[in-house]
PDB file of N, CA and C in Angstrom:
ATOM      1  N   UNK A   1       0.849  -1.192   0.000  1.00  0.00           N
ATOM      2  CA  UNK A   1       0.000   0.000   0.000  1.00  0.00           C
ATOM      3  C   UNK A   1       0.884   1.241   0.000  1.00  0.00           C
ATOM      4  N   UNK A   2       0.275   2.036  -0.678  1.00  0.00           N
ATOM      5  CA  UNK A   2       1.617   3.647  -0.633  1.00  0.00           C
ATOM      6  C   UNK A   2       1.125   4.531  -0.026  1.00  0.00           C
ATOM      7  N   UNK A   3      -0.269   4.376   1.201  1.00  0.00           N
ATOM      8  CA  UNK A   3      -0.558   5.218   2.162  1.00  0.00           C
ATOM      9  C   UNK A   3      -1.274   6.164   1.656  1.00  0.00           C
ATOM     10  N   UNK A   4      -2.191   6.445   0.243  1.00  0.00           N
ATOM     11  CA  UNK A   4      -3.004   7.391   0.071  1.00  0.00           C
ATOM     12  C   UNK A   4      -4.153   6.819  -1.113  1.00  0.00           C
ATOM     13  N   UNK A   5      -4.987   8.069  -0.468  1.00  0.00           N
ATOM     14  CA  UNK A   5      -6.157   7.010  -1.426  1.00  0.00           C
ATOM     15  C   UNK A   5      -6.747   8.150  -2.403  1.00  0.00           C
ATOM     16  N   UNK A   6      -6.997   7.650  -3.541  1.00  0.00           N
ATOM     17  CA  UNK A   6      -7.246   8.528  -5.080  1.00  0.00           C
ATOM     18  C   UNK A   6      -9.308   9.003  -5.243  1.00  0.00           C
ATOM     19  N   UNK A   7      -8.957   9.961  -4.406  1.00  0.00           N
ATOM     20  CA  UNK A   7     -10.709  10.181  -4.576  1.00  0.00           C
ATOM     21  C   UNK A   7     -11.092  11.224  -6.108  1.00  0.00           C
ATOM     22  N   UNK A   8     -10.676  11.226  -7.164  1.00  0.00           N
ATOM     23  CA  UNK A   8     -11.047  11.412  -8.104  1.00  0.00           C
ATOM     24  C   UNK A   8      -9.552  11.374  -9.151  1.00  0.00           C
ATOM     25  N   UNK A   9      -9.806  11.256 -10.445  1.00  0.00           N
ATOM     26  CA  UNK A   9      -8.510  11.101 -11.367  1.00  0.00           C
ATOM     27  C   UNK A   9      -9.043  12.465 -12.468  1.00  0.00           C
ATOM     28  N   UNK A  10      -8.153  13.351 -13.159  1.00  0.00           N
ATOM     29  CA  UNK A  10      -8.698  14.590 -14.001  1.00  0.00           C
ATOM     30  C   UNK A  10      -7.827  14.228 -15.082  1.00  0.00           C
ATOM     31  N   UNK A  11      -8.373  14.294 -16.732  1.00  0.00           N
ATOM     32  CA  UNK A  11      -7.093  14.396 -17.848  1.00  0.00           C
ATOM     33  C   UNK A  11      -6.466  15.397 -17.461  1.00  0.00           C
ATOM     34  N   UNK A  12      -5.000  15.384 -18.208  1.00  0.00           N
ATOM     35  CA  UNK A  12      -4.406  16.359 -17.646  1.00  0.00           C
ATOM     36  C   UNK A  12      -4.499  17.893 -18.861  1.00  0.00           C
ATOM     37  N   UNK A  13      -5.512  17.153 -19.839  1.00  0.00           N
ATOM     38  CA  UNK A  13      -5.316  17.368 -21.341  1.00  0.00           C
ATOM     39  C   UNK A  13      -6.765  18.974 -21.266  1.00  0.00           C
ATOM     40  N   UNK A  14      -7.238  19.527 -20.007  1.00  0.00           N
ATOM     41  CA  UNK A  14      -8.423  19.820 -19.988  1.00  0.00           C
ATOM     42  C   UNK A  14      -8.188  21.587 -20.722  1.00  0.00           C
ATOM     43  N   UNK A  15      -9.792  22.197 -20.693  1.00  0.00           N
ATOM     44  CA  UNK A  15      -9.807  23.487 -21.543  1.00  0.00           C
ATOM     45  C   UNK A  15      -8.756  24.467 -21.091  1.00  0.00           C
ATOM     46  N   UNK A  16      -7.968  25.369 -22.062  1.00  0.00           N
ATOM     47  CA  UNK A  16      -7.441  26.322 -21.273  1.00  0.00           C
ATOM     48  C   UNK A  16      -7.664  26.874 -19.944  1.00  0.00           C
ATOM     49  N   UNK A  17      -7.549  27.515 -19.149  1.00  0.00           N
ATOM     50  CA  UNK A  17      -7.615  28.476 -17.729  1.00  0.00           C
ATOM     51  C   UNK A  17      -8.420  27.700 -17.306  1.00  0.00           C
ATOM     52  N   UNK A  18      -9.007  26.428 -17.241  1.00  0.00           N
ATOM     53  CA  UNK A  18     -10.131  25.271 -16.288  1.00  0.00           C
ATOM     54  C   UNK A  18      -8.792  24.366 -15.469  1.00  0.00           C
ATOM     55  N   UNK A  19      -9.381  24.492 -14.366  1.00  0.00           N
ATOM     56  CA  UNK A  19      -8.637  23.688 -13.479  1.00  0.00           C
ATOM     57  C   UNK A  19      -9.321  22.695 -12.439  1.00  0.00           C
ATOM     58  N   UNK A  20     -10.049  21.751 -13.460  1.00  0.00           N
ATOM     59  CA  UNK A  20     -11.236  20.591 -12.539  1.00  0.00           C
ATOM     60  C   UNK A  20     -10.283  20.271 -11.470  1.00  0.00           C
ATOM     61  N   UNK A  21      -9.051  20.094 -11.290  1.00  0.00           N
ATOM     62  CA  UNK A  21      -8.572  19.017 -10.116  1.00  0.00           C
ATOM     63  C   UNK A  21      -8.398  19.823  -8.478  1.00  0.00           C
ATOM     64  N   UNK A  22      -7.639  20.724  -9.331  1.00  0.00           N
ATOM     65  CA  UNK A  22      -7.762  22.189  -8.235  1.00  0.00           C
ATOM     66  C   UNK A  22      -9.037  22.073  -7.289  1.00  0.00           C
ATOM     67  N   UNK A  23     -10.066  22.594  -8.128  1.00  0.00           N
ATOM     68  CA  UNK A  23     -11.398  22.861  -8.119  1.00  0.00           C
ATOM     69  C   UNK A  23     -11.932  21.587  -7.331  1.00  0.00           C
ATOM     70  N   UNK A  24     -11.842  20.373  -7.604  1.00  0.00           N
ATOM     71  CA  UNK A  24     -12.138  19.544  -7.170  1.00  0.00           C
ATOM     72  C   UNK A  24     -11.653  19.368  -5.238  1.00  0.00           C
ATOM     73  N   UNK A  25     -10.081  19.302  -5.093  1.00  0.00           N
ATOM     74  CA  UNK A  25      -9.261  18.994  -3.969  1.00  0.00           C
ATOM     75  C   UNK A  25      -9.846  20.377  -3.099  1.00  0.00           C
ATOM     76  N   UNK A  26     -10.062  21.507  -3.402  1.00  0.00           N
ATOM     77  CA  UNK A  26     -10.486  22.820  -3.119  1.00  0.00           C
ATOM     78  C   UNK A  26     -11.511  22.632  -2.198  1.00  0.00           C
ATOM     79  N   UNK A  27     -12.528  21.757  -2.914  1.00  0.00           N
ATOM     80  CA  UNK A  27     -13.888  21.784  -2.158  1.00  0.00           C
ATOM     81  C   UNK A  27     -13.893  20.711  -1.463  1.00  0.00           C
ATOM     82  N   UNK A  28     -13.149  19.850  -1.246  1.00  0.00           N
ATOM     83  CA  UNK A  28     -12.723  18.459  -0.379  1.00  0.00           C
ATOM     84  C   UNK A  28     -12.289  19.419   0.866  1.00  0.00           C
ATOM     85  N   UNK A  29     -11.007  20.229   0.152  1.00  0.00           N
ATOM     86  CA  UNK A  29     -10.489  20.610   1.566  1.00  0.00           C
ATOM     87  C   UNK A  29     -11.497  21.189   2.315  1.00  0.00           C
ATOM     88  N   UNK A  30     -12.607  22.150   2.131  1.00  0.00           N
ATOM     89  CA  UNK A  30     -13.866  23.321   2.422  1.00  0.00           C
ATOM     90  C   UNK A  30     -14.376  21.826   3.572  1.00  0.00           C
ATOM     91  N   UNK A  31     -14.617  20.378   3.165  1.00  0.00           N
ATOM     92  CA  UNK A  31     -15.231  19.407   3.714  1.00  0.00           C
ATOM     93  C   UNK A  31     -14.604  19.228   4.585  1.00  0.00           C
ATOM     94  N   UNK A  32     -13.037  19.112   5.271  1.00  0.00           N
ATOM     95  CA  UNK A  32     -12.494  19.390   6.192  1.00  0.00           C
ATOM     96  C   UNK A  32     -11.569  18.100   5.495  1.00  0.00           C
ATOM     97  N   UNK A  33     -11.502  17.440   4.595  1.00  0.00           N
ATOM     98  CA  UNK A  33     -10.026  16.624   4.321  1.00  0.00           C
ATOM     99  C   UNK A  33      -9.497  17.028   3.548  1.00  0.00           C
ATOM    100  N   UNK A  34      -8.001  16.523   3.947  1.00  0.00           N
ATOM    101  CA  UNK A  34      -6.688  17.313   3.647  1.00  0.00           C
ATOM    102  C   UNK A  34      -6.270  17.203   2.176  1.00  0.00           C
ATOM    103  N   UNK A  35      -7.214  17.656   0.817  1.00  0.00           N
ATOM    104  CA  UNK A  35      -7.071  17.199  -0.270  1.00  0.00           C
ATOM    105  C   UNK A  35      -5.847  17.427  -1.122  1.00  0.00           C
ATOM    106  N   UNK A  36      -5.031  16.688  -1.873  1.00  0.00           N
ATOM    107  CA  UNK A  36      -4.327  17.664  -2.840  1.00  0.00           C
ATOM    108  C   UNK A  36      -4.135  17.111  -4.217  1.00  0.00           C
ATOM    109  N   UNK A  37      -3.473  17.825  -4.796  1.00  0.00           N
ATOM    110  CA  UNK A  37      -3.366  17.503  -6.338  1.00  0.00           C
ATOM    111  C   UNK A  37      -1.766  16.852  -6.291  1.00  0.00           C
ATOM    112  N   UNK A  38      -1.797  15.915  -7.569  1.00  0.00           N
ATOM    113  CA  UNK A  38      -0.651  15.388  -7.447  1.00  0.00           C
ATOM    114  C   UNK A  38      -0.648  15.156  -9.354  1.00  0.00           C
ATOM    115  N   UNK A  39       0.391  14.683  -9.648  1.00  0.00           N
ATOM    116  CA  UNK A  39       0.634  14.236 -11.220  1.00  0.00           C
ATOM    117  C   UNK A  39       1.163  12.962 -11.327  1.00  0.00           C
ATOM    118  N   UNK A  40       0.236  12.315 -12.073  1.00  0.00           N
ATOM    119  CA  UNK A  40       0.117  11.181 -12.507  1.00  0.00           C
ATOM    120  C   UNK A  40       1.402  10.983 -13.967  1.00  0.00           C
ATOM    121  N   UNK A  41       2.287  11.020 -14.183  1.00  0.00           N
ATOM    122  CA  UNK A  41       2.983  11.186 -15.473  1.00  0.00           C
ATOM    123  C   UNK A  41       2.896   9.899 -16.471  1.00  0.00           C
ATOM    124  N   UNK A  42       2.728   8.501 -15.303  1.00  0.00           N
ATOM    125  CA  UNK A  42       2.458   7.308 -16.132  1.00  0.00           C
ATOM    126  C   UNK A  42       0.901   7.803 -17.388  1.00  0.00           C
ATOM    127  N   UNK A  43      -0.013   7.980 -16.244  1.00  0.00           N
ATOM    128  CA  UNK A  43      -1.132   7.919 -17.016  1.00  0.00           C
ATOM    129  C   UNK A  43      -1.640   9.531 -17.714  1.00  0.00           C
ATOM    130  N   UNK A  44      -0.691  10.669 -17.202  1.00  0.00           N
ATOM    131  CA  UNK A  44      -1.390  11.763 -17.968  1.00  0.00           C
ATOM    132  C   UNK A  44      -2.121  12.603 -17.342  1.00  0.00           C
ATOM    133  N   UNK A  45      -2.375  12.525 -16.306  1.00  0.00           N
ATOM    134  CA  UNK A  45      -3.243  12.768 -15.451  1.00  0.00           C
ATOM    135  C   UNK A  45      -3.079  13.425 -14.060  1.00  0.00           C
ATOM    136  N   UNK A  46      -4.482  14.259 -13.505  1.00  0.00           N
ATOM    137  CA  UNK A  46      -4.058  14.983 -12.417  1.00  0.00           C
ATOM    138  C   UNK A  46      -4.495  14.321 -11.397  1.00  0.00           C
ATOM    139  N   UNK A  47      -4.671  13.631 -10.405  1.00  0.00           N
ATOM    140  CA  UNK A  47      -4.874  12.870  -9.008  1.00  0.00           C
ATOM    141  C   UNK A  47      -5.468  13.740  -7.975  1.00  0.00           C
ATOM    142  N   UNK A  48      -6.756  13.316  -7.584  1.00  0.00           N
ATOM    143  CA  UNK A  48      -6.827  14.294  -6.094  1.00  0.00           C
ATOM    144  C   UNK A  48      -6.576  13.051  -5.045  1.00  0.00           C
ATOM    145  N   UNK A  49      -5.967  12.990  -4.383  1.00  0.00           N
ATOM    146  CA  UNK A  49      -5.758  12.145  -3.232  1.00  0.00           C
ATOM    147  C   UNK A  49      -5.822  12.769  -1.992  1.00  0.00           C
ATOM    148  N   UNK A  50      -5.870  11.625  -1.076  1.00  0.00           N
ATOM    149  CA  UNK A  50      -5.709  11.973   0.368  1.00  0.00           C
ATOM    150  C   UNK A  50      -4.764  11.094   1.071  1.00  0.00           C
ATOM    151  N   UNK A  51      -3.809  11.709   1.575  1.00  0.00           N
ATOM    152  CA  UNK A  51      -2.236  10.816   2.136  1.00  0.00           C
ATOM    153  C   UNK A  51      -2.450  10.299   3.772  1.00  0.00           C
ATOM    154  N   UNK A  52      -2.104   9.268   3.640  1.00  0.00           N
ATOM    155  CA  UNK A  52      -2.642   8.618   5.387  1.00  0.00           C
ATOM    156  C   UNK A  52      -2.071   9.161   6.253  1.00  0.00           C
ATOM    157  N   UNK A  53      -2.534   9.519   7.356  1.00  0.00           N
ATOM    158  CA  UNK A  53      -2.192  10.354   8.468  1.00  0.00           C
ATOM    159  C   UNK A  53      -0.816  10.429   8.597  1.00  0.00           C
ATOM    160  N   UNK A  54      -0.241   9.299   8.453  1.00  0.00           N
ATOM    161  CA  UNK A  54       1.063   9.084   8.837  1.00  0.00           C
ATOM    162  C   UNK A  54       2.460   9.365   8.293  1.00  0.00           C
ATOM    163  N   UNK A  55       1.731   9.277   6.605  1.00  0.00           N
ATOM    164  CA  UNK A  55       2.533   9.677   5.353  1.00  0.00           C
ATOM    165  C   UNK A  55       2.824  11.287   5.577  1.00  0.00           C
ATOM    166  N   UNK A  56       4.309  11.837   5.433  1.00  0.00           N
ATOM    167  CA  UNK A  56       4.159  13.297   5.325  1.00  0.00           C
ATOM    168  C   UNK A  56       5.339  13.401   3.900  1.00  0.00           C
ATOM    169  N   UNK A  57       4.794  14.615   3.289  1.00  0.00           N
ATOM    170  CA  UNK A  57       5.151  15.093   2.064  1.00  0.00           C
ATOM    171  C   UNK A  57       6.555  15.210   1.879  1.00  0.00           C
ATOM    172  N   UNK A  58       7.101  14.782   0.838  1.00  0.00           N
ATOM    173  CA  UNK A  58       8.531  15.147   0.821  1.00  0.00           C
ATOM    174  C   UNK A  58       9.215  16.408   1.265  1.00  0.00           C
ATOM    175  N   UNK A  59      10.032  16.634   1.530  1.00  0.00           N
ATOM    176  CA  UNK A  59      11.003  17.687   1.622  1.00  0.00           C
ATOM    177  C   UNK A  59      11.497  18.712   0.442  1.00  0.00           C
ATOM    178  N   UNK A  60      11.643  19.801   0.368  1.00  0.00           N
ATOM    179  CA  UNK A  60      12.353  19.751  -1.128  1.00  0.00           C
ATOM    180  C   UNK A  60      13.249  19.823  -0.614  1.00  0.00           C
ATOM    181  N   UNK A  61      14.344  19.968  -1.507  1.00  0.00           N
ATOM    182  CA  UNK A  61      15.805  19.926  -1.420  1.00  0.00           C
ATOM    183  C   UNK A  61      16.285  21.737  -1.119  1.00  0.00           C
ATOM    184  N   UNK A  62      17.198  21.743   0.259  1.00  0.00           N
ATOM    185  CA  UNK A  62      17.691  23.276   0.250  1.00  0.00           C
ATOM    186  C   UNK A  62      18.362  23.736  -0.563  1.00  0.00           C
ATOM    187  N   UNK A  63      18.235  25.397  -1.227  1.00  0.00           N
ATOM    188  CA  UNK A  63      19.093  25.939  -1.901  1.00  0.00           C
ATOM    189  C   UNK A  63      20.307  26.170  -1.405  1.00  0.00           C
TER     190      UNK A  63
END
C-alpha cells in the first residue's frame, strides 16, 4: 500500500484556464479533508488524493 487514497482522477489534457482538479481537492479541503493535487505522469493525469495520516510530504531539497 503507498498510504493514500485517489478520490477522483482529471485528464491532464483539460480546456485552457479550467482547473477541474484544483477545483475539485479545493472543495474536499472546504469538507475538512486534507485534499491535494498530485501528477500522474504514467497515465497523464491529475490525481486528487488523500495521504494517510502518517505519510508526510517530501522535503524539497535546500538551496
Amino acid at each position: 500500500m503507498n498510504g493514500r487514497v485517489v478520490l477522483e482522477r482529471f485528464p491532464a489534457g483539460g480546456p485552457r484556464g479550467s482547473w477541474p482538479a484544483e477545483e475539485f481537492a479545493r472543495n474536499r479541503r472546504q469538507e475538512g479533508q486534507p485534499a491535494e493535487v498530485v501528477m500522474d505522469l504514467a497515465s497523464d493525469a491529475f490525481l486528487v488524493i488523500v495521504r494517510a495520516p502518517n505519510e508526510t510530504k517530501p522535503m524539497a531539497p535546500a538551496a
